[in-house]
C-alpha atoms as a PDB file:
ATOM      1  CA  UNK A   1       0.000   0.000   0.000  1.00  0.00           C
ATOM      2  CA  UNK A   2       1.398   3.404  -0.701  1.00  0.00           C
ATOM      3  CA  UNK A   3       2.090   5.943   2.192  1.00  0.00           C
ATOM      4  CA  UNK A   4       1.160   9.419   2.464  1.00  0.00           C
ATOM      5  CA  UNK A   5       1.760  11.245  -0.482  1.00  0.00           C
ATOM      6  CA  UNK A   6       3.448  14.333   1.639  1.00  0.00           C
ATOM      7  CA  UNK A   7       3.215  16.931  -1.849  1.00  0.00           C
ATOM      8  CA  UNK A   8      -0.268  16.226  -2.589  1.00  0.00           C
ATOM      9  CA  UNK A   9      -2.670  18.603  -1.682  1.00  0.00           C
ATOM     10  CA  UNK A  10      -1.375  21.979  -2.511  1.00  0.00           C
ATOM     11  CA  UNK A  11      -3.154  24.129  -5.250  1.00  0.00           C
ATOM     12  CA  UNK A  12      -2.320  23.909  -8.493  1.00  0.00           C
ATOM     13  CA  UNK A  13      -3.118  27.234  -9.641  1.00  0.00           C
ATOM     14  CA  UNK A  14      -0.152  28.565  -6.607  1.00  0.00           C
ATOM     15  CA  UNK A  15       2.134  31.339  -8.408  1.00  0.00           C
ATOM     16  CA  UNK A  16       5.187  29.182  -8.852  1.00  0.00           C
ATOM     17  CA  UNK A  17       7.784  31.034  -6.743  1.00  0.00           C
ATOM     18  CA  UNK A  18       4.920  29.737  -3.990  1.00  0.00           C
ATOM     19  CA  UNK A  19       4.834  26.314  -5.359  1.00  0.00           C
ATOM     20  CA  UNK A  20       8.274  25.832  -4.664  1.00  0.00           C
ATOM     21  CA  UNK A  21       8.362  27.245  -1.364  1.00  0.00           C
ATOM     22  CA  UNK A  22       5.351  25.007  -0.218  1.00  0.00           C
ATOM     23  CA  UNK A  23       6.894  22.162  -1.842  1.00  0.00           C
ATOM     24  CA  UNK A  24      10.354  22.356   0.007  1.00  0.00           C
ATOM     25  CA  UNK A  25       8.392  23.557   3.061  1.00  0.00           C
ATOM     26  CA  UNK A  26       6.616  19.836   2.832  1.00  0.00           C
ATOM     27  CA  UNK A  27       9.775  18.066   2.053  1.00  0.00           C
ATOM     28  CA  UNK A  28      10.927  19.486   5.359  1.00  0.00           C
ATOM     29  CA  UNK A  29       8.646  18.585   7.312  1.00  0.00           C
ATOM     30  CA  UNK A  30       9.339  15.353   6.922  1.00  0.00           C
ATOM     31  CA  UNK A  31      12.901  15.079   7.456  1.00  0.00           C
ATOM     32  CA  UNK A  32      14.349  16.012   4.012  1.00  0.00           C
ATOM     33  CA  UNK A  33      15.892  19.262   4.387  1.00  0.00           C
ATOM     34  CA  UNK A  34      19.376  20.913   4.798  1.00  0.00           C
ATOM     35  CA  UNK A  35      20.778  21.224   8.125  1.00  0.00           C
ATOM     36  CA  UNK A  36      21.313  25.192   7.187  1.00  0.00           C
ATOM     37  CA  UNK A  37      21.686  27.424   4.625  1.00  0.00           C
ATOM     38  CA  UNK A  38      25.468  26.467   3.329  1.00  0.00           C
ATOM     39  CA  UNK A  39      23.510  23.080   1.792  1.00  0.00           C
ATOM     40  CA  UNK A  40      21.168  25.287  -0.578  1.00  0.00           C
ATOM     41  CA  UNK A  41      23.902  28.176  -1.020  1.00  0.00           C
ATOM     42  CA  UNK A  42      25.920  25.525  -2.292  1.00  0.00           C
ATOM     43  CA  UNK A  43      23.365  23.967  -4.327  1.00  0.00           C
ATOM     44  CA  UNK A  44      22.739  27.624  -6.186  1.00  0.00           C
ATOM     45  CA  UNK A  45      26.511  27.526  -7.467  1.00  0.00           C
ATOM     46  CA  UNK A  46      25.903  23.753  -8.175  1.00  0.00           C
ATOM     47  CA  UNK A  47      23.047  25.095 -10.398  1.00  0.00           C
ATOM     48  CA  UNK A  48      24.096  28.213 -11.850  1.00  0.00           C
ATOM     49  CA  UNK A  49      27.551  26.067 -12.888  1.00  0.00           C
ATOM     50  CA  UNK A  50      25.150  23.892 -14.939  1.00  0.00           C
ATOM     51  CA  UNK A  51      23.245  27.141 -16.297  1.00  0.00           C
ATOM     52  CA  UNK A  52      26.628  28.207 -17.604  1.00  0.00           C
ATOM     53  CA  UNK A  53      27.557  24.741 -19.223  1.00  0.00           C
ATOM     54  CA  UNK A  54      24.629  24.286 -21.228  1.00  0.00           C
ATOM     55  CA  UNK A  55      24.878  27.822 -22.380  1.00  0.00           C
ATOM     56  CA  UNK A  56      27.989  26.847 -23.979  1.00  0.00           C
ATOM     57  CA  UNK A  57      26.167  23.712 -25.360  1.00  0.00           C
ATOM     58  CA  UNK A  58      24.785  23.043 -28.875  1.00  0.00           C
ATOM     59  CA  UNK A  59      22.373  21.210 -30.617  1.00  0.00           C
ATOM     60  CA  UNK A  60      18.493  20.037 -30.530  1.00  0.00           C
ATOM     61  CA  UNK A  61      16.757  20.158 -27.268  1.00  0.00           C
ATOM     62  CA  UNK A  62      19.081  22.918 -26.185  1.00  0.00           C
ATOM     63  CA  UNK A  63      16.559  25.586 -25.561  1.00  0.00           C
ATOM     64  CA  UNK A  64      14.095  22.979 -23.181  1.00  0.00           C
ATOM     65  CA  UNK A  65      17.533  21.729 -20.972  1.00  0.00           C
ATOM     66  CA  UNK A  66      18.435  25.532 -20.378  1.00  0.00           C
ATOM     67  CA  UNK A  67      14.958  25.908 -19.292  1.00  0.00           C
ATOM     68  CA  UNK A  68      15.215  23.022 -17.360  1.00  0.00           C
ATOM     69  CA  UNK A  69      18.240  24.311 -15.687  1.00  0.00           C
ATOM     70  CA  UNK A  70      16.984  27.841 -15.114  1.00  0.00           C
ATOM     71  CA  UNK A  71      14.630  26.156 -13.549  1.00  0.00           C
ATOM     72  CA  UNK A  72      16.827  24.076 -11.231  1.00  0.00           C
ATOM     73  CA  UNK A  73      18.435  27.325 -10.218  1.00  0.00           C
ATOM     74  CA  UNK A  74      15.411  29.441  -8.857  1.00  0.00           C
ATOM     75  CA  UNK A  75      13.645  26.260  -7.376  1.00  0.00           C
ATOM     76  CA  UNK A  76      17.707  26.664  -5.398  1.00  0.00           C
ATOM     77  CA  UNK A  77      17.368  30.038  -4.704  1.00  0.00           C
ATOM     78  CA  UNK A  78      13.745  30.027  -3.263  1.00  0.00           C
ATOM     79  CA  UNK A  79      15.372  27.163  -1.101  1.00  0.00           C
ATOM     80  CA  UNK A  80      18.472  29.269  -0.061  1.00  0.00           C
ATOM     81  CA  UNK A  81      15.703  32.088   1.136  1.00  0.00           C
ATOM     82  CA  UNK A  82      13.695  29.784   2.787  1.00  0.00           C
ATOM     83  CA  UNK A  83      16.974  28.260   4.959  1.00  0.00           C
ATOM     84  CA  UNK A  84      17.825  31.992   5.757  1.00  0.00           C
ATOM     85  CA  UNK A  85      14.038  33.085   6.708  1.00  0.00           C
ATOM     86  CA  UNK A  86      13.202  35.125   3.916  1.00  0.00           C
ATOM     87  CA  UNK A  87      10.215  35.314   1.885  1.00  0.00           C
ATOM     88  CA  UNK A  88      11.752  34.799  -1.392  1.00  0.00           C
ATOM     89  CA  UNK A  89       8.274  36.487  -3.065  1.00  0.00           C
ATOM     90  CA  UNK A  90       8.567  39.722  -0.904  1.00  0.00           C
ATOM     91  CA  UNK A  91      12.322  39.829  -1.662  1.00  0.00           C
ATOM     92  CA  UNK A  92      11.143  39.562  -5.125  1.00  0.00           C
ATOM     93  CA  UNK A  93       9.062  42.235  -5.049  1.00  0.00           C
ATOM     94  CA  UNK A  94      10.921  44.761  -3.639  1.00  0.00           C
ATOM     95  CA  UNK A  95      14.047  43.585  -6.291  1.00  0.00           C
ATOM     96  CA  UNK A  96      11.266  44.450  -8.984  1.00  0.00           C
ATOM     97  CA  UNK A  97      10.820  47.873  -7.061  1.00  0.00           C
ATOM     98  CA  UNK A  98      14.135  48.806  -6.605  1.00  0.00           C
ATOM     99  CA  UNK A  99      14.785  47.904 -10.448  1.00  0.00           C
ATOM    100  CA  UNK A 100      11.581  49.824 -11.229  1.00  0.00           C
ATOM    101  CA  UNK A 101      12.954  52.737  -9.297  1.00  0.00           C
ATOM    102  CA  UNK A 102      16.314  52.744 -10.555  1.00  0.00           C
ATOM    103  CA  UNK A 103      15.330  52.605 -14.287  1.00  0.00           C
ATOM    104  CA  UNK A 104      13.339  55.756 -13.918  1.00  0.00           C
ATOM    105  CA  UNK A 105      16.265  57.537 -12.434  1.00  0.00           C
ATOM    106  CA  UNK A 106      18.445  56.398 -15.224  1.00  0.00           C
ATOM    107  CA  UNK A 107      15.754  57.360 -17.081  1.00  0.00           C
ATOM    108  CA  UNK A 108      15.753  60.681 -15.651  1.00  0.00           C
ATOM    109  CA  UNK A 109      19.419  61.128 -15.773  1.00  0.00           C
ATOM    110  CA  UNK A 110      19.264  60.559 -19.669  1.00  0.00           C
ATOM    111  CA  UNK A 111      16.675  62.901 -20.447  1.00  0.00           C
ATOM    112  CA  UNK A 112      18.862  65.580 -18.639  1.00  0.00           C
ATOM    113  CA  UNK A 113      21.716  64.312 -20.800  1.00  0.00           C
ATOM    114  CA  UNK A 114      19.861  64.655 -23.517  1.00  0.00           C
ATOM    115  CA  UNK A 115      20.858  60.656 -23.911  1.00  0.00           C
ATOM    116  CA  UNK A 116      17.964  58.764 -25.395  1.00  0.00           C
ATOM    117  CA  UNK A 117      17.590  55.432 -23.988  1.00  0.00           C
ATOM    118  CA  UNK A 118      16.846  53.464 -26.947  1.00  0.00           C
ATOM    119  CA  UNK A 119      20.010  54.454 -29.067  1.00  0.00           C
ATOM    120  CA  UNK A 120      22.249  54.722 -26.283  1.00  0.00           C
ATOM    121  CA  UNK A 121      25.401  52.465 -26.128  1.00  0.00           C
ATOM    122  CA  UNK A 122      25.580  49.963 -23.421  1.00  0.00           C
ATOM    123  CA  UNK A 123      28.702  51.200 -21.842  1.00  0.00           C
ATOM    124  CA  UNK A 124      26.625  54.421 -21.585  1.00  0.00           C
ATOM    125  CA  UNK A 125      23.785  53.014 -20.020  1.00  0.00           C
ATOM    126  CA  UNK A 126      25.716  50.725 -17.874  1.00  0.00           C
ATOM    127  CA  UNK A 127      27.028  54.148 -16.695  1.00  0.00           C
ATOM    128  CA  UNK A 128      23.827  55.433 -15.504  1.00  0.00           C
ATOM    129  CA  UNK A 129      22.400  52.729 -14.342  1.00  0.00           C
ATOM    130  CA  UNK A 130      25.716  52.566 -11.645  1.00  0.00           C
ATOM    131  CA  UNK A 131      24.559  56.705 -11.305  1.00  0.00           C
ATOM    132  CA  UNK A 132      21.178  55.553 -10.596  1.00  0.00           C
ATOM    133  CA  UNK A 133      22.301  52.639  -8.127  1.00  0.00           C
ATOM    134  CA  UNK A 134      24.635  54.787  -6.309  1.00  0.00           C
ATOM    135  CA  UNK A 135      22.005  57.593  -5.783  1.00  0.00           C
ATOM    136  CA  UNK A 136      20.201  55.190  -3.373  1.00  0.00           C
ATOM    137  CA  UNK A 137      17.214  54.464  -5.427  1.00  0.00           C
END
């Protein structure tokens, strides 16, 4: 006879960055969990290493392993902020905030400039982006 089926149960409509969270908070619960954070901070640069080797990779089904590898790496990172206490959807958030907030400075700092965003150079946006960041925005 099977056992309890410990991931069953959850919504599937759940916003994924929740999904994962409830999953690994399930997974816990029953034993199978990190002692602390260094086992999931490791596991990100176990995951990001494989991001970076199938982006050097070739051939058909590249595109879907990437994915699947992206994929390894955030379900890694929600499990790194769940180790360290954080809501990984309200740090999120405020990431997309600051970003939000920093873009319309550079924004902002190019109009003054007379720089227009669209035809800019990299180098010179990467420039006022660091302006931006460093105004505390």
């Amino acid at each position: 006879a099977d056992g309890p089926r410990v991931l069953e149960g959850l919504p599937p409509n759940l916003p994924a960055l929740i999904m994962a969270y409830r999953l690994q908070e399930r997974a816990a619960g029953v034993g199978f969990d990190w002692p602390d954070a260094a086992g999931p901070a490791d596991k990100v640069r176990e995951e990001l290493a494989e991001v970076e080797q199938e982006m050097g990779a070739a051939g058909p089904g590249r595109r879907a392993r990437l994915e699947d590898e992206i994929g390894d790496l955030l379900f890694a990172v929600v499990n790194l902020s769940r180790k360290l206490g954080c809501d990984a959807r309200a740090a999120l958030e405020r990431a997309n905030e600051r970003f939000r907030a920093r873009f319309r400075h550079m924004e902002h700092l190019a109009a003054e400039r007379d720089v227009r965003i669209g035809q800019a150079a990299l180098p010179q946006l990467d420039a006022l982006w660091t302006e931006a960041k460093q105004g505390g925005r």
